[in-house]
PDB file of N, CA and C in Angstrom:
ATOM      1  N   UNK A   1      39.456  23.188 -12.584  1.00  0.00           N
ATOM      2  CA  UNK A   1      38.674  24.406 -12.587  1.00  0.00           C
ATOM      3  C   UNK A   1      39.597  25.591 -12.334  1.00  0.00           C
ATOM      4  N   UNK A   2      39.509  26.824 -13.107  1.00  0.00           N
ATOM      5  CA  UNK A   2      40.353  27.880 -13.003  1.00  0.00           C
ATOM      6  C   UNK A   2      39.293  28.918 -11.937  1.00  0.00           C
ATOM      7  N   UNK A   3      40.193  29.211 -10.703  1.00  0.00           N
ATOM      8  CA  UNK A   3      39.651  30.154 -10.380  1.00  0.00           C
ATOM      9  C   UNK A   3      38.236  31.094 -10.583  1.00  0.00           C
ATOM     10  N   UNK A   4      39.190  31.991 -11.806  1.00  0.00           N
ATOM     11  CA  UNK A   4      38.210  32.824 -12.451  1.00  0.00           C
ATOM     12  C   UNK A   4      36.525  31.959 -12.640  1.00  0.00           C
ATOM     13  N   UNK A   5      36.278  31.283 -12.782  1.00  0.00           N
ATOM     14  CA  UNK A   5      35.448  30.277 -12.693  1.00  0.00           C
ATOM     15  C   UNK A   5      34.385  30.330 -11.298  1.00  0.00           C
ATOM     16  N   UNK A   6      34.456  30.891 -10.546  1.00  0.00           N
ATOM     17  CA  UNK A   6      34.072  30.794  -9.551  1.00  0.00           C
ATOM     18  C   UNK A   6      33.387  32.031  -9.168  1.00  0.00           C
ATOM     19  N   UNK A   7      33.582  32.966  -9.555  1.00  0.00           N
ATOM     20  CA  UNK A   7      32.951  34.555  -9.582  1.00  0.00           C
ATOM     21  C   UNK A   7      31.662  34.469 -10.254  1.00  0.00           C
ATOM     22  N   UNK A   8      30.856  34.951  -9.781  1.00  0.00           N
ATOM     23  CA  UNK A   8      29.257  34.636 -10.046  1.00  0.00           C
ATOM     24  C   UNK A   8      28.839  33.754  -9.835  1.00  0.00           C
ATOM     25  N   UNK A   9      29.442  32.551  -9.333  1.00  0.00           N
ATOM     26  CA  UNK A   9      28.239  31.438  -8.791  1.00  0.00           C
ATOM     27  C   UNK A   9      28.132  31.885  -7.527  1.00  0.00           C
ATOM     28  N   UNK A  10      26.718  31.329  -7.240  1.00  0.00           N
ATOM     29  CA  UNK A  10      25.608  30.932  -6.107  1.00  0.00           C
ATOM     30  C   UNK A  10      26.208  30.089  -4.811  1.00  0.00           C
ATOM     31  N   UNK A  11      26.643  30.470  -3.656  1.00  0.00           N
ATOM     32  CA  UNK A  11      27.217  29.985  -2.884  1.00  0.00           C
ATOM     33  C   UNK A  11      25.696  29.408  -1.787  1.00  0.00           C
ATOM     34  N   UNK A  12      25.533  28.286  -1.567  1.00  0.00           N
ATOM     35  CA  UNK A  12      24.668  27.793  -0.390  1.00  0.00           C
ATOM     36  C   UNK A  12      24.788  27.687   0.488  1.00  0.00           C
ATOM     37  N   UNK A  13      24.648  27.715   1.945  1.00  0.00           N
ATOM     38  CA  UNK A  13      24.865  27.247   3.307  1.00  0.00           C
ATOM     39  C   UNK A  13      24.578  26.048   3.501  1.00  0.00           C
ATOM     40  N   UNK A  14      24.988  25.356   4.504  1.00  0.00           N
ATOM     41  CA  UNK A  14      24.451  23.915   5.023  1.00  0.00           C
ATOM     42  C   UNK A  14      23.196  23.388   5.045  1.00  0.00           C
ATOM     43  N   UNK A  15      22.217  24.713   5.106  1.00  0.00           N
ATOM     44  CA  UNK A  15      20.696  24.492   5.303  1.00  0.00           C
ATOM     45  C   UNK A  15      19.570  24.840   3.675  1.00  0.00           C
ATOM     46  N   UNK A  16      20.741  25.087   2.644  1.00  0.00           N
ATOM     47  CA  UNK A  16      20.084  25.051   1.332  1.00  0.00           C
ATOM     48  C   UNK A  16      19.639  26.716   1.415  1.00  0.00           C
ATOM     49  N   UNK A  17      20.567  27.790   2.058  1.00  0.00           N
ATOM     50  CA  UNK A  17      20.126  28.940   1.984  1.00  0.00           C
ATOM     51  C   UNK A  17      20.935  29.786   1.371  1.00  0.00           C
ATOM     52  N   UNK A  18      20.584  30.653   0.622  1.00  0.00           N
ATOM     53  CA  UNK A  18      21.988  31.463  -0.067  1.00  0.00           C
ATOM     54  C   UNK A  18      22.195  32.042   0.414  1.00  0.00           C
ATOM     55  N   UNK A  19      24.267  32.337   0.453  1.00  0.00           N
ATOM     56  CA  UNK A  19      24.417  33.189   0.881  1.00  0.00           C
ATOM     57  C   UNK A  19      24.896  34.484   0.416  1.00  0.00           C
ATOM     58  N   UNK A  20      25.091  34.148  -1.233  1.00  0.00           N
ATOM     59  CA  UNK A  20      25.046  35.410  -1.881  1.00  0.00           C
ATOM     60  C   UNK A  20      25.806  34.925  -2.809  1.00  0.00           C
ATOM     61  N   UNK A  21      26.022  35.523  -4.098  1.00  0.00           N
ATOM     62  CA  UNK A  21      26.674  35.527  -5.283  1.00  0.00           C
ATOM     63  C   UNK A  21      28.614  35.691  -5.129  1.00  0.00           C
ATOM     64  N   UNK A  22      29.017  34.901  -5.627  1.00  0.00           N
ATOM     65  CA  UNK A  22      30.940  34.748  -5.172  1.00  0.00           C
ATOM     66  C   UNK A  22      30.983  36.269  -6.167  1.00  0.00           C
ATOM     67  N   UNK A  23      31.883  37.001  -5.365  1.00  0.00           N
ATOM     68  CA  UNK A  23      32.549  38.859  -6.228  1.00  0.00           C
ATOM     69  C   UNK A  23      33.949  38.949  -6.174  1.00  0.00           C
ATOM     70  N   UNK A  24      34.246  38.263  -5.500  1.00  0.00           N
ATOM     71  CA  UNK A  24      35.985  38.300  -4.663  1.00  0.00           C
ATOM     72  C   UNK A  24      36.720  37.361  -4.515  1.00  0.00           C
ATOM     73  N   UNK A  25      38.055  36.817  -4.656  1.00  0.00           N
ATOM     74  CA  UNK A  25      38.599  36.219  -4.485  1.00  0.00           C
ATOM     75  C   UNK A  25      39.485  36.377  -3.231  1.00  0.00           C
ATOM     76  N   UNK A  26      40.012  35.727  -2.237  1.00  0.00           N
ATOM     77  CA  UNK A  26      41.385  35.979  -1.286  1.00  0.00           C
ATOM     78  C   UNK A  26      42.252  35.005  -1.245  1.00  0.00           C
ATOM     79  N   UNK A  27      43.056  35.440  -1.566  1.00  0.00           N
ATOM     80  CA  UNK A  27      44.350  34.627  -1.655  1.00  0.00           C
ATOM     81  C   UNK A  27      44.995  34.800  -0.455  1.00  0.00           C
ATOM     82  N   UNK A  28      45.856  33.786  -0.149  1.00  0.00           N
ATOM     83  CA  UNK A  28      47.198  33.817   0.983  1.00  0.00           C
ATOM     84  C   UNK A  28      48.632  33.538   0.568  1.00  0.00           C
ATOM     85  N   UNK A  29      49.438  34.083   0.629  1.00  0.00           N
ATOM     86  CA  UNK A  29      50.815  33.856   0.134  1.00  0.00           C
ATOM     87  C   UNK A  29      51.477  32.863   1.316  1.00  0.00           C
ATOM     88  N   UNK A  30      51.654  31.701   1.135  1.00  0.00           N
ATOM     89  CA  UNK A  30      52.417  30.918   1.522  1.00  0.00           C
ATOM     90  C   UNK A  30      54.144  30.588   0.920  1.00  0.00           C
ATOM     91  N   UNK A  31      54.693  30.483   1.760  1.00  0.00           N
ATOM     92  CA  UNK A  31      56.474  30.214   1.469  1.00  0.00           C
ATOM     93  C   UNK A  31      56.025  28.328   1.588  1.00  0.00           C
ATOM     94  N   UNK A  32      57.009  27.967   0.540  1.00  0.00           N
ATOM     95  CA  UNK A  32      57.250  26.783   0.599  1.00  0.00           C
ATOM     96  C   UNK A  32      58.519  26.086   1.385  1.00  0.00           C
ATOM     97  N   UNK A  33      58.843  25.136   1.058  1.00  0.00           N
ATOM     98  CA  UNK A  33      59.678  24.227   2.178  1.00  0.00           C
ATOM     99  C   UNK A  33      60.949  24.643   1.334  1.00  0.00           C
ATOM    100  N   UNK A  34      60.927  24.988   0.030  1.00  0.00           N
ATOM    101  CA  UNK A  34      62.419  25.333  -0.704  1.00  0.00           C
ATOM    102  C   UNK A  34      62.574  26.546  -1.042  1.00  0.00           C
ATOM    103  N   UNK A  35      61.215  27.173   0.147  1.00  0.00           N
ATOM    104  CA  UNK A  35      61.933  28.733  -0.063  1.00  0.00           C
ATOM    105  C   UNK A  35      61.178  29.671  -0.967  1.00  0.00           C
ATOM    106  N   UNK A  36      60.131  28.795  -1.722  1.00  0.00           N
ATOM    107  CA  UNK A  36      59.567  29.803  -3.234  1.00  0.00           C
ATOM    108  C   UNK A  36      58.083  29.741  -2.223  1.00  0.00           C
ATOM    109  N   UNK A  37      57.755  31.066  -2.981  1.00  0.00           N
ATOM    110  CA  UNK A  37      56.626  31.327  -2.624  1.00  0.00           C
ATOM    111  C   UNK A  37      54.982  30.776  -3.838  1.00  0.00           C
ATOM    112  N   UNK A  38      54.151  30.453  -3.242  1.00  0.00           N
ATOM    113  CA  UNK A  38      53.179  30.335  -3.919  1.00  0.00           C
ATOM    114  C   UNK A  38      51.275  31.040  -3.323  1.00  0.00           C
ATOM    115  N   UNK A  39      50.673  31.043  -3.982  1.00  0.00           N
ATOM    116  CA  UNK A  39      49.279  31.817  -3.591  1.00  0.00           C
ATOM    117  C   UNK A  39      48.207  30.269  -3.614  1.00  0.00           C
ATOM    118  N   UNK A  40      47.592  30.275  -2.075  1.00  0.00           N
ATOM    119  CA  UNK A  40      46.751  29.391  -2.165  1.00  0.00           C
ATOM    120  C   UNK A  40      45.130  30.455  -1.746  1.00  0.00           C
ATOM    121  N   UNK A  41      44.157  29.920  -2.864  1.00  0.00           N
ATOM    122  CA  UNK A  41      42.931  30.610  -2.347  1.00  0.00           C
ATOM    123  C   UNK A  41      42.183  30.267  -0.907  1.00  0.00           C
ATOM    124  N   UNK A  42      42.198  30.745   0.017  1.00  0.00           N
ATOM    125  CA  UNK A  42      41.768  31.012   1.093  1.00  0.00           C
ATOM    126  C   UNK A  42      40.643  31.066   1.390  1.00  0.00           C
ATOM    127  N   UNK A  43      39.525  31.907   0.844  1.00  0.00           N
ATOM    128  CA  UNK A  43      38.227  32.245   0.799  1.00  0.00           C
ATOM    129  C   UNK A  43      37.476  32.674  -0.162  1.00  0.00           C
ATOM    130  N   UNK A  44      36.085  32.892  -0.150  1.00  0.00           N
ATOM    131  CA  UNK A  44      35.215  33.551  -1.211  1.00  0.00           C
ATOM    132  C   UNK A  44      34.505  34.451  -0.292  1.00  0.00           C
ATOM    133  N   UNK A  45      34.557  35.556  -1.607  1.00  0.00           N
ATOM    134  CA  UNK A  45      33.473  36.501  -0.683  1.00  0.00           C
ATOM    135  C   UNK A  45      32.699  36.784  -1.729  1.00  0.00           C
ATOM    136  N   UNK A  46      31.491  36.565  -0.663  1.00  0.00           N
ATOM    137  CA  UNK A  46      30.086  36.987  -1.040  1.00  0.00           C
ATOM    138  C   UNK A  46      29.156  38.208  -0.696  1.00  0.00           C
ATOM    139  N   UNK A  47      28.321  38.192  -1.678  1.00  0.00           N
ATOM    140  CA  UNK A  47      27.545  39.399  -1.176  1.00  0.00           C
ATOM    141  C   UNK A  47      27.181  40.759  -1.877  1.00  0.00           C
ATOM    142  N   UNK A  48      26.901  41.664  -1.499  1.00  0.00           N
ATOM    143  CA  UNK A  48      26.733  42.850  -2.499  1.00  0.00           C
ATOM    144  C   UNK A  48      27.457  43.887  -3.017  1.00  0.00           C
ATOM    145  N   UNK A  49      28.525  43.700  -2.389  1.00  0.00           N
ATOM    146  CA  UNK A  49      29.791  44.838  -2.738  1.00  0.00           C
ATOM    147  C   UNK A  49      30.190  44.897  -3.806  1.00  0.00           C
ATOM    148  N   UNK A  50      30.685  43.892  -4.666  1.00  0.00           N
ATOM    149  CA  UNK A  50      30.872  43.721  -6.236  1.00  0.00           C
ATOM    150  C   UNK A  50      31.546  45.068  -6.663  1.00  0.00           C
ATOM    151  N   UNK A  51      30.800  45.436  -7.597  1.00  0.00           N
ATOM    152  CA  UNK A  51      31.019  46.990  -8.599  1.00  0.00           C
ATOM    153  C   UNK A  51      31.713  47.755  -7.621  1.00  0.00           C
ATOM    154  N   UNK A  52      31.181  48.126  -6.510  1.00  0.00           N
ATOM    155  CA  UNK A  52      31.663  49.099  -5.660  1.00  0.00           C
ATOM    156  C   UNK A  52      32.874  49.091  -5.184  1.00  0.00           C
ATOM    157  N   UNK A  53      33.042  48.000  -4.844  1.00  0.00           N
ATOM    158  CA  UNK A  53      34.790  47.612  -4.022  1.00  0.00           C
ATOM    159  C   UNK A  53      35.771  47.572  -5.157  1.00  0.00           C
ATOM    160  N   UNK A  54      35.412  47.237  -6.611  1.00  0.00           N
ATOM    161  CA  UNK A  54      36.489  47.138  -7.268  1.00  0.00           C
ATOM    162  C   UNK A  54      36.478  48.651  -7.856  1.00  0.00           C
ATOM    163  N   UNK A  55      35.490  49.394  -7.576  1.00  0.00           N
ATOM    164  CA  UNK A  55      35.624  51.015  -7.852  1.00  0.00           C
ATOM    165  C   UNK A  55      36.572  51.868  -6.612  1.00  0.00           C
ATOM    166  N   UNK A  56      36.612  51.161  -5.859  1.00  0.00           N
ATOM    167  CA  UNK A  56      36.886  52.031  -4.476  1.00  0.00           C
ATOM    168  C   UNK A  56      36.335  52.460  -3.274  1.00  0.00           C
ATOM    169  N   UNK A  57      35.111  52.371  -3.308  1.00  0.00           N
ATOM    170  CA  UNK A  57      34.393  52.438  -2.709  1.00  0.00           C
ATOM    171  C   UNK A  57      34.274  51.706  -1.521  1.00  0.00           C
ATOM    172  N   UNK A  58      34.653  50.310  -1.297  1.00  0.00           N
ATOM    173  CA  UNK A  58      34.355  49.808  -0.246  1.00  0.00           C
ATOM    174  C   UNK A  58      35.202  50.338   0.852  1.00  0.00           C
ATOM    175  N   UNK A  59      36.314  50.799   0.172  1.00  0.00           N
ATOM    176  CA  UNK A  59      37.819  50.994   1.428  1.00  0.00           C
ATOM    177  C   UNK A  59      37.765  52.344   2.139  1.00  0.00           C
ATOM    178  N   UNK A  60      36.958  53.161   1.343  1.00  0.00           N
ATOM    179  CA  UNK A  60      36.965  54.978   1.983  1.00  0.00           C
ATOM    180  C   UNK A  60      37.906  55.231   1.134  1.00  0.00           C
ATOM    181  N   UNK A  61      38.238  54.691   0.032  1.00  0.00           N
ATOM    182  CA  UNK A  61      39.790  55.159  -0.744  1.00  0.00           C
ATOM    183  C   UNK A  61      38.847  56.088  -1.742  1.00  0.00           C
ATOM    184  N   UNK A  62      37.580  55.791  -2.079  1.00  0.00           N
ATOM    185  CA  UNK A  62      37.473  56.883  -3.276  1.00  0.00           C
ATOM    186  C   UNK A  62      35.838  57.693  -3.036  1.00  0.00           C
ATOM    187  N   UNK A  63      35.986  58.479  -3.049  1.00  0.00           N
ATOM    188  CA  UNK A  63      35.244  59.873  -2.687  1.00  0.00           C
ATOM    189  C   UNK A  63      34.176  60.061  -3.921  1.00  0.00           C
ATOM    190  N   UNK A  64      33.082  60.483  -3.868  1.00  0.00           N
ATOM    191  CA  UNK A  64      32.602  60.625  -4.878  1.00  0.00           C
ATOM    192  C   UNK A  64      31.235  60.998  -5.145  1.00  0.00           C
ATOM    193  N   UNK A  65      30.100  60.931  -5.789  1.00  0.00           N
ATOM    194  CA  UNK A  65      28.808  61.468  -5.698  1.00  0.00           C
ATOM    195  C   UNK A  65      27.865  61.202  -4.940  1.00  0.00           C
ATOM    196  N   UNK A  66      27.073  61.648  -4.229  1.00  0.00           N
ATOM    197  CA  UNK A  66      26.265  61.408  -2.697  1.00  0.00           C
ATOM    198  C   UNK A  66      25.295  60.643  -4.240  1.00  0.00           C
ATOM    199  N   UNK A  67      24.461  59.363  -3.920  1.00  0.00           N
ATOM    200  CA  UNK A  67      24.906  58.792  -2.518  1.00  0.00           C
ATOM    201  C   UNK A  67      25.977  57.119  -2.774  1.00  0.00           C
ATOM    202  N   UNK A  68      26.577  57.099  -3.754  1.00  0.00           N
ATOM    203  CA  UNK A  68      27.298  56.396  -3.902  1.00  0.00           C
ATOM    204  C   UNK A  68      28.198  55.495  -2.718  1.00  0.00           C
ATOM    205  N   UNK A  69      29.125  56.339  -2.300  1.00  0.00           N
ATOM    206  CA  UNK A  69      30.162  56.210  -0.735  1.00  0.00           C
ATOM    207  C   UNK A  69      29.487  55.539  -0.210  1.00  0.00           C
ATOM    208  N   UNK A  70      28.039  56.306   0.219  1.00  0.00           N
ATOM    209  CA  UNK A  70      27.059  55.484   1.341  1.00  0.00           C
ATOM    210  C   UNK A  70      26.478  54.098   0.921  1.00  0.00           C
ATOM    211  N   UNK A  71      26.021  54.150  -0.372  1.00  0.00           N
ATOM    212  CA  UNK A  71      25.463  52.737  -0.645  1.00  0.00           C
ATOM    213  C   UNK A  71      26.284  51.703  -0.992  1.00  0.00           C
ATOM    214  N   UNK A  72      27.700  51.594  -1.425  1.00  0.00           N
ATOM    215  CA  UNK A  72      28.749  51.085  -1.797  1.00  0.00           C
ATOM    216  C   UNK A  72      29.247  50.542  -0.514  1.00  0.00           C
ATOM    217  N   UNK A  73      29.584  51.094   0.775  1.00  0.00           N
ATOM    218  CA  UNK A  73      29.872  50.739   1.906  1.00  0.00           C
ATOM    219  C   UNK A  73      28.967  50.563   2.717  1.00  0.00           C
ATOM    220  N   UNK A  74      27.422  50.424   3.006  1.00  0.00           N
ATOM    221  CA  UNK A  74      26.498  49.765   3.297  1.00  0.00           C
ATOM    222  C   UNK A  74      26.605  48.072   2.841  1.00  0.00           C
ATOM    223  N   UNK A  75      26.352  48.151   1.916  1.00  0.00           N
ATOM    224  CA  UNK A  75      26.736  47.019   1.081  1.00  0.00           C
ATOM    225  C   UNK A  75      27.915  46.004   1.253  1.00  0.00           C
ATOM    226  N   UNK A  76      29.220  46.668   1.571  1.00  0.00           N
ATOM    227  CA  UNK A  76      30.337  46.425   1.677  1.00  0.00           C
ATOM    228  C   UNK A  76      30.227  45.659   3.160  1.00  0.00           C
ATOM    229  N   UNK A  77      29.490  46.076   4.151  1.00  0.00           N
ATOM    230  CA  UNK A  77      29.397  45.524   5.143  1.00  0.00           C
ATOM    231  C   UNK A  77      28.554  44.480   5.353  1.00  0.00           C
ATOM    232  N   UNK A  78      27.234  44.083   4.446  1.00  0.00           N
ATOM    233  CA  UNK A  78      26.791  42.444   4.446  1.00  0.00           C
ATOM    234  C   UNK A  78      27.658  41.693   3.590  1.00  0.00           C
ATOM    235  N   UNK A  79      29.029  42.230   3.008  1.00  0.00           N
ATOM    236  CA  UNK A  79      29.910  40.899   2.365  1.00  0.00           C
ATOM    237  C   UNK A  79      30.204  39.633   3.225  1.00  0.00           C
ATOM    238  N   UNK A  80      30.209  38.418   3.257  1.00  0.00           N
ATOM    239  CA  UNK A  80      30.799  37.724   3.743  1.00  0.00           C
ATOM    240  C   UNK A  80      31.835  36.875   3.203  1.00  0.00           C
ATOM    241  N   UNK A  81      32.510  36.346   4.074  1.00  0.00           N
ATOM    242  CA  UNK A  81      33.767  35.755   3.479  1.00  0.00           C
ATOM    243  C   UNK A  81      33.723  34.070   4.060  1.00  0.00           C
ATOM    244  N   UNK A  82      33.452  33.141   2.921  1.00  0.00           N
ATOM    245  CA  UNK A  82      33.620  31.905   3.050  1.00  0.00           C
ATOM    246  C   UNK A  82      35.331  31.550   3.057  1.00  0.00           C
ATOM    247  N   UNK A  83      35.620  30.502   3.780  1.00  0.00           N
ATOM    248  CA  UNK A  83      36.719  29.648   4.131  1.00  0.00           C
ATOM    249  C   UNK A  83      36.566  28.802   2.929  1.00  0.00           C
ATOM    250  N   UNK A  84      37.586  28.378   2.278  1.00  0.00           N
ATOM    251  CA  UNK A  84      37.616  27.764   1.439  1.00  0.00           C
ATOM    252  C   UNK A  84      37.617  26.115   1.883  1.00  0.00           C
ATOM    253  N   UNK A  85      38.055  25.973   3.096  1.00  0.00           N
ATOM    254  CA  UNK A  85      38.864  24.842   3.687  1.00  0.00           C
ATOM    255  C   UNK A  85      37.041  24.171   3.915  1.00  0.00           C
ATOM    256  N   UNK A  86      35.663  25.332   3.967  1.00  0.00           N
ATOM    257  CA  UNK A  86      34.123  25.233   4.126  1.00  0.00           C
ATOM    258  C   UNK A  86      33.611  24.764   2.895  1.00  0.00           C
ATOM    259  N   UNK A  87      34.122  24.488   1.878  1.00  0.00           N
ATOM    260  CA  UNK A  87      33.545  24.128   0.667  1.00  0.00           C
ATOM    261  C   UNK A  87      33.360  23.032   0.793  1.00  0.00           C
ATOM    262  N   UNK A  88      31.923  22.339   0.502  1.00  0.00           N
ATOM    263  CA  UNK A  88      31.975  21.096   0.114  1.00  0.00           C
ATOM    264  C   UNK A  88      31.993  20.569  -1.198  1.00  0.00           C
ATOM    265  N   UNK A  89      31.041  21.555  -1.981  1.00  0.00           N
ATOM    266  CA  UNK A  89      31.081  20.902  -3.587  1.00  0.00           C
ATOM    267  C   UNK A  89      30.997  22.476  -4.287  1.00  0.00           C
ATOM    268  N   UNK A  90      31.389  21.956  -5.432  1.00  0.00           N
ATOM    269  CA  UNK A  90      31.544  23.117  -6.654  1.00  0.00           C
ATOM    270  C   UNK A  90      31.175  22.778  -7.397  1.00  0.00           C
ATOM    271  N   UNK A  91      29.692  22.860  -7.864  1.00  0.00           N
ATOM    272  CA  UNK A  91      28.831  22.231  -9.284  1.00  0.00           C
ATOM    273  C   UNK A  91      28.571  23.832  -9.741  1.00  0.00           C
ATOM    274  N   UNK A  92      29.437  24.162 -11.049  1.00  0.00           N
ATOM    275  CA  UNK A  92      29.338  25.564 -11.272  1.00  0.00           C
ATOM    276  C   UNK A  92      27.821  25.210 -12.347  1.00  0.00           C
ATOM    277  N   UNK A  93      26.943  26.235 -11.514  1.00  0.00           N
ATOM    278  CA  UNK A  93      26.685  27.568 -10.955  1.00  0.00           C
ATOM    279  C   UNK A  93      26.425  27.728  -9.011  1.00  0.00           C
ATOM    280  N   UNK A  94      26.867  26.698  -8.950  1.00  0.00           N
ATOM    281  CA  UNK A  94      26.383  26.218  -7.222  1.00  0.00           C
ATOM    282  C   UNK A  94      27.819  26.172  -6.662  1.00  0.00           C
ATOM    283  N   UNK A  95      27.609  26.586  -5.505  1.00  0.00           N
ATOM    284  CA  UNK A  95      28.568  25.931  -4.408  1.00  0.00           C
ATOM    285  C   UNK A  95      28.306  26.263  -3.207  1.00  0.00           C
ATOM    286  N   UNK A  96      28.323  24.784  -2.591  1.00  0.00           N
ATOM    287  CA  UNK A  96      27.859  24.364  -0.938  1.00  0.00           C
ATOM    288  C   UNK A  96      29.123  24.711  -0.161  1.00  0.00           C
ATOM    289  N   UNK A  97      27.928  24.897   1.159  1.00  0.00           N
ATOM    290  CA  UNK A  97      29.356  25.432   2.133  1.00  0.00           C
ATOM    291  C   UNK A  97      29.039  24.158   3.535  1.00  0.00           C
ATOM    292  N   UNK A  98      29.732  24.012   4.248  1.00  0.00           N
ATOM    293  CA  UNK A  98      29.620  23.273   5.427  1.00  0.00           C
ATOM    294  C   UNK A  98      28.568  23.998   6.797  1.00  0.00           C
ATOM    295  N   UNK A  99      28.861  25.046   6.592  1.00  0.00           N
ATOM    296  CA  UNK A  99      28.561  26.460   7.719  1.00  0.00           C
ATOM    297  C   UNK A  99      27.112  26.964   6.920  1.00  0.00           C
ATOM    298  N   UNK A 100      26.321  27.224   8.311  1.00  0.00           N
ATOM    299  CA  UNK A 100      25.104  27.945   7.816  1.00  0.00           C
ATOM    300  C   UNK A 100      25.323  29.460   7.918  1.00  0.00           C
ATOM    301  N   UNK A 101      24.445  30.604   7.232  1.00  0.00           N
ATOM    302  CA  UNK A 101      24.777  31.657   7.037  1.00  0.00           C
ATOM    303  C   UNK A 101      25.090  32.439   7.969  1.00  0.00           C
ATOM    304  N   UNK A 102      24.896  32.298   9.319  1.00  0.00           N
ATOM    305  CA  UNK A 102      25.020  33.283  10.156  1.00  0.00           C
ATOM    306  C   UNK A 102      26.149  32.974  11.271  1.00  0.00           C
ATOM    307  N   UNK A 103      26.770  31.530  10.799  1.00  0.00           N
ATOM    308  CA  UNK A 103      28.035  31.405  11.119  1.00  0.00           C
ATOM    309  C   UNK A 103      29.687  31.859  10.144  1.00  0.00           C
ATOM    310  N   UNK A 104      29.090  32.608   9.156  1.00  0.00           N
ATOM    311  CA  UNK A 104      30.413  33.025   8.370  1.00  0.00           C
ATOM    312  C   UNK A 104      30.783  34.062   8.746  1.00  0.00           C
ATOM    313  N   UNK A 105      32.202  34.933   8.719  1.00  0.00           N
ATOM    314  CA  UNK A 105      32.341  36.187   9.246  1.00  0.00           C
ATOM    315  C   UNK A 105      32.582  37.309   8.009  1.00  0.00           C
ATOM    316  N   UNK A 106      31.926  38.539   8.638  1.00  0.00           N
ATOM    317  CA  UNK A 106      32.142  39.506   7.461  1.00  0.00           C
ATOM    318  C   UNK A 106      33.607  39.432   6.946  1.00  0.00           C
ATOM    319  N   UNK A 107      33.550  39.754   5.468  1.00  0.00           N
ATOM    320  CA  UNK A 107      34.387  39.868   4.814  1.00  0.00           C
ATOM    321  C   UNK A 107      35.690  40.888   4.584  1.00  0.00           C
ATOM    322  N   UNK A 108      35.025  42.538   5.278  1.00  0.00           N
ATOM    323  CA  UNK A 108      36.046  43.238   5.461  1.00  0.00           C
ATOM    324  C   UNK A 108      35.696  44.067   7.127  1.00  0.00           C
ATOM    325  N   UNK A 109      36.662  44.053   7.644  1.00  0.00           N
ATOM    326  CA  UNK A 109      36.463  44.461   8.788  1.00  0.00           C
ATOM    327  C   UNK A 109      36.474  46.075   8.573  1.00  0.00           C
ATOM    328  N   UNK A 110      35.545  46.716   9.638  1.00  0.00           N
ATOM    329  CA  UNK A 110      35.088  48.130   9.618  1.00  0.00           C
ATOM    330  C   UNK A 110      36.257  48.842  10.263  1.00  0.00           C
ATOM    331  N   UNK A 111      36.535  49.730   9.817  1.00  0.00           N
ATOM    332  CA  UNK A 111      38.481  50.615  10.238  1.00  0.00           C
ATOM    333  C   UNK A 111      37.439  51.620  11.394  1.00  0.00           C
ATOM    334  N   UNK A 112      37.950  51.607  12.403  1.00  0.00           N
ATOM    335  CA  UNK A 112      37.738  52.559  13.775  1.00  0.00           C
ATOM    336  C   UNK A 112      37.942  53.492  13.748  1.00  0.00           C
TER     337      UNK A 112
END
C-alpha cells in the first residue's frame, strides 16, 4: 500500500467510533545504522483541518478574509493525530485504531 492511499479513509476507534477522515500525513526522519537517512510514517491526522492547513491557515502563517483564519483554526484544533505504531487494520476505506477517541492527542499544538 502506498501511502498516498491512506488520505481520505475513515479512521475508527477501539469502540467502532469515528474519529474522523485521514488529511495529513507525519513522517519522522530516522538515521540508519550506516549513516543514511530514511522517513518512517509516524502518525495520521484526522479531522477537519484539511483545505485549511494546506492553505495556511492552520499555522497563523496566512492572513486573510474574516471569517476564514477563525474557522480554519477552530477546526485545526479538533485535528487529531493517530500513532501509527495504534493501527490495527487498514481495509481501505477503513482503518482501526487500538485507542478510543478521547485517548488520542491533538494533532497540532496551540503556540502561546
Amino acid at each position: 500500500m502506498m501511502t498516498s492511499e491512506l488520505i481520505g479513509c475513515q479512521v475508527y476507534d477501539a469502540e467502532g467510533q469515528v474519529v474522523g477522515t485521514v488529511h495529513d500525513l507525519h513522517f519522522r526522519l530516522r538515521v540508519q545504522p550506516d549513516g543514511s537517512q530514511a522517513c518512517q510514517l509516524d502518525a495520521l491526522e484526522c479531522g477537519g483541518i484539511g483545505l485549511g492547513h494546506r492553505l495556511g491557515y492552520g499555522e497563523h502563517a496566512m492572513r486573510g478574509p474574516w471569517p476564514f483564519p477563525q474557522l480554519f483554526r477552530y477546526l485545526a484544533r479538533r485535528s487529531l493525530a493517530v500513532p501509527w505504531s495504534q493501527i490495527t487494520a487498514v481495509n481501505r476505506p477503513r482503518i482501526d485504531v487500538s485507542a478510543r477517541r478521547d485517548q488520542l492527542q491533538p494533532a497540532r499544538r496551540r503556540r502561546g
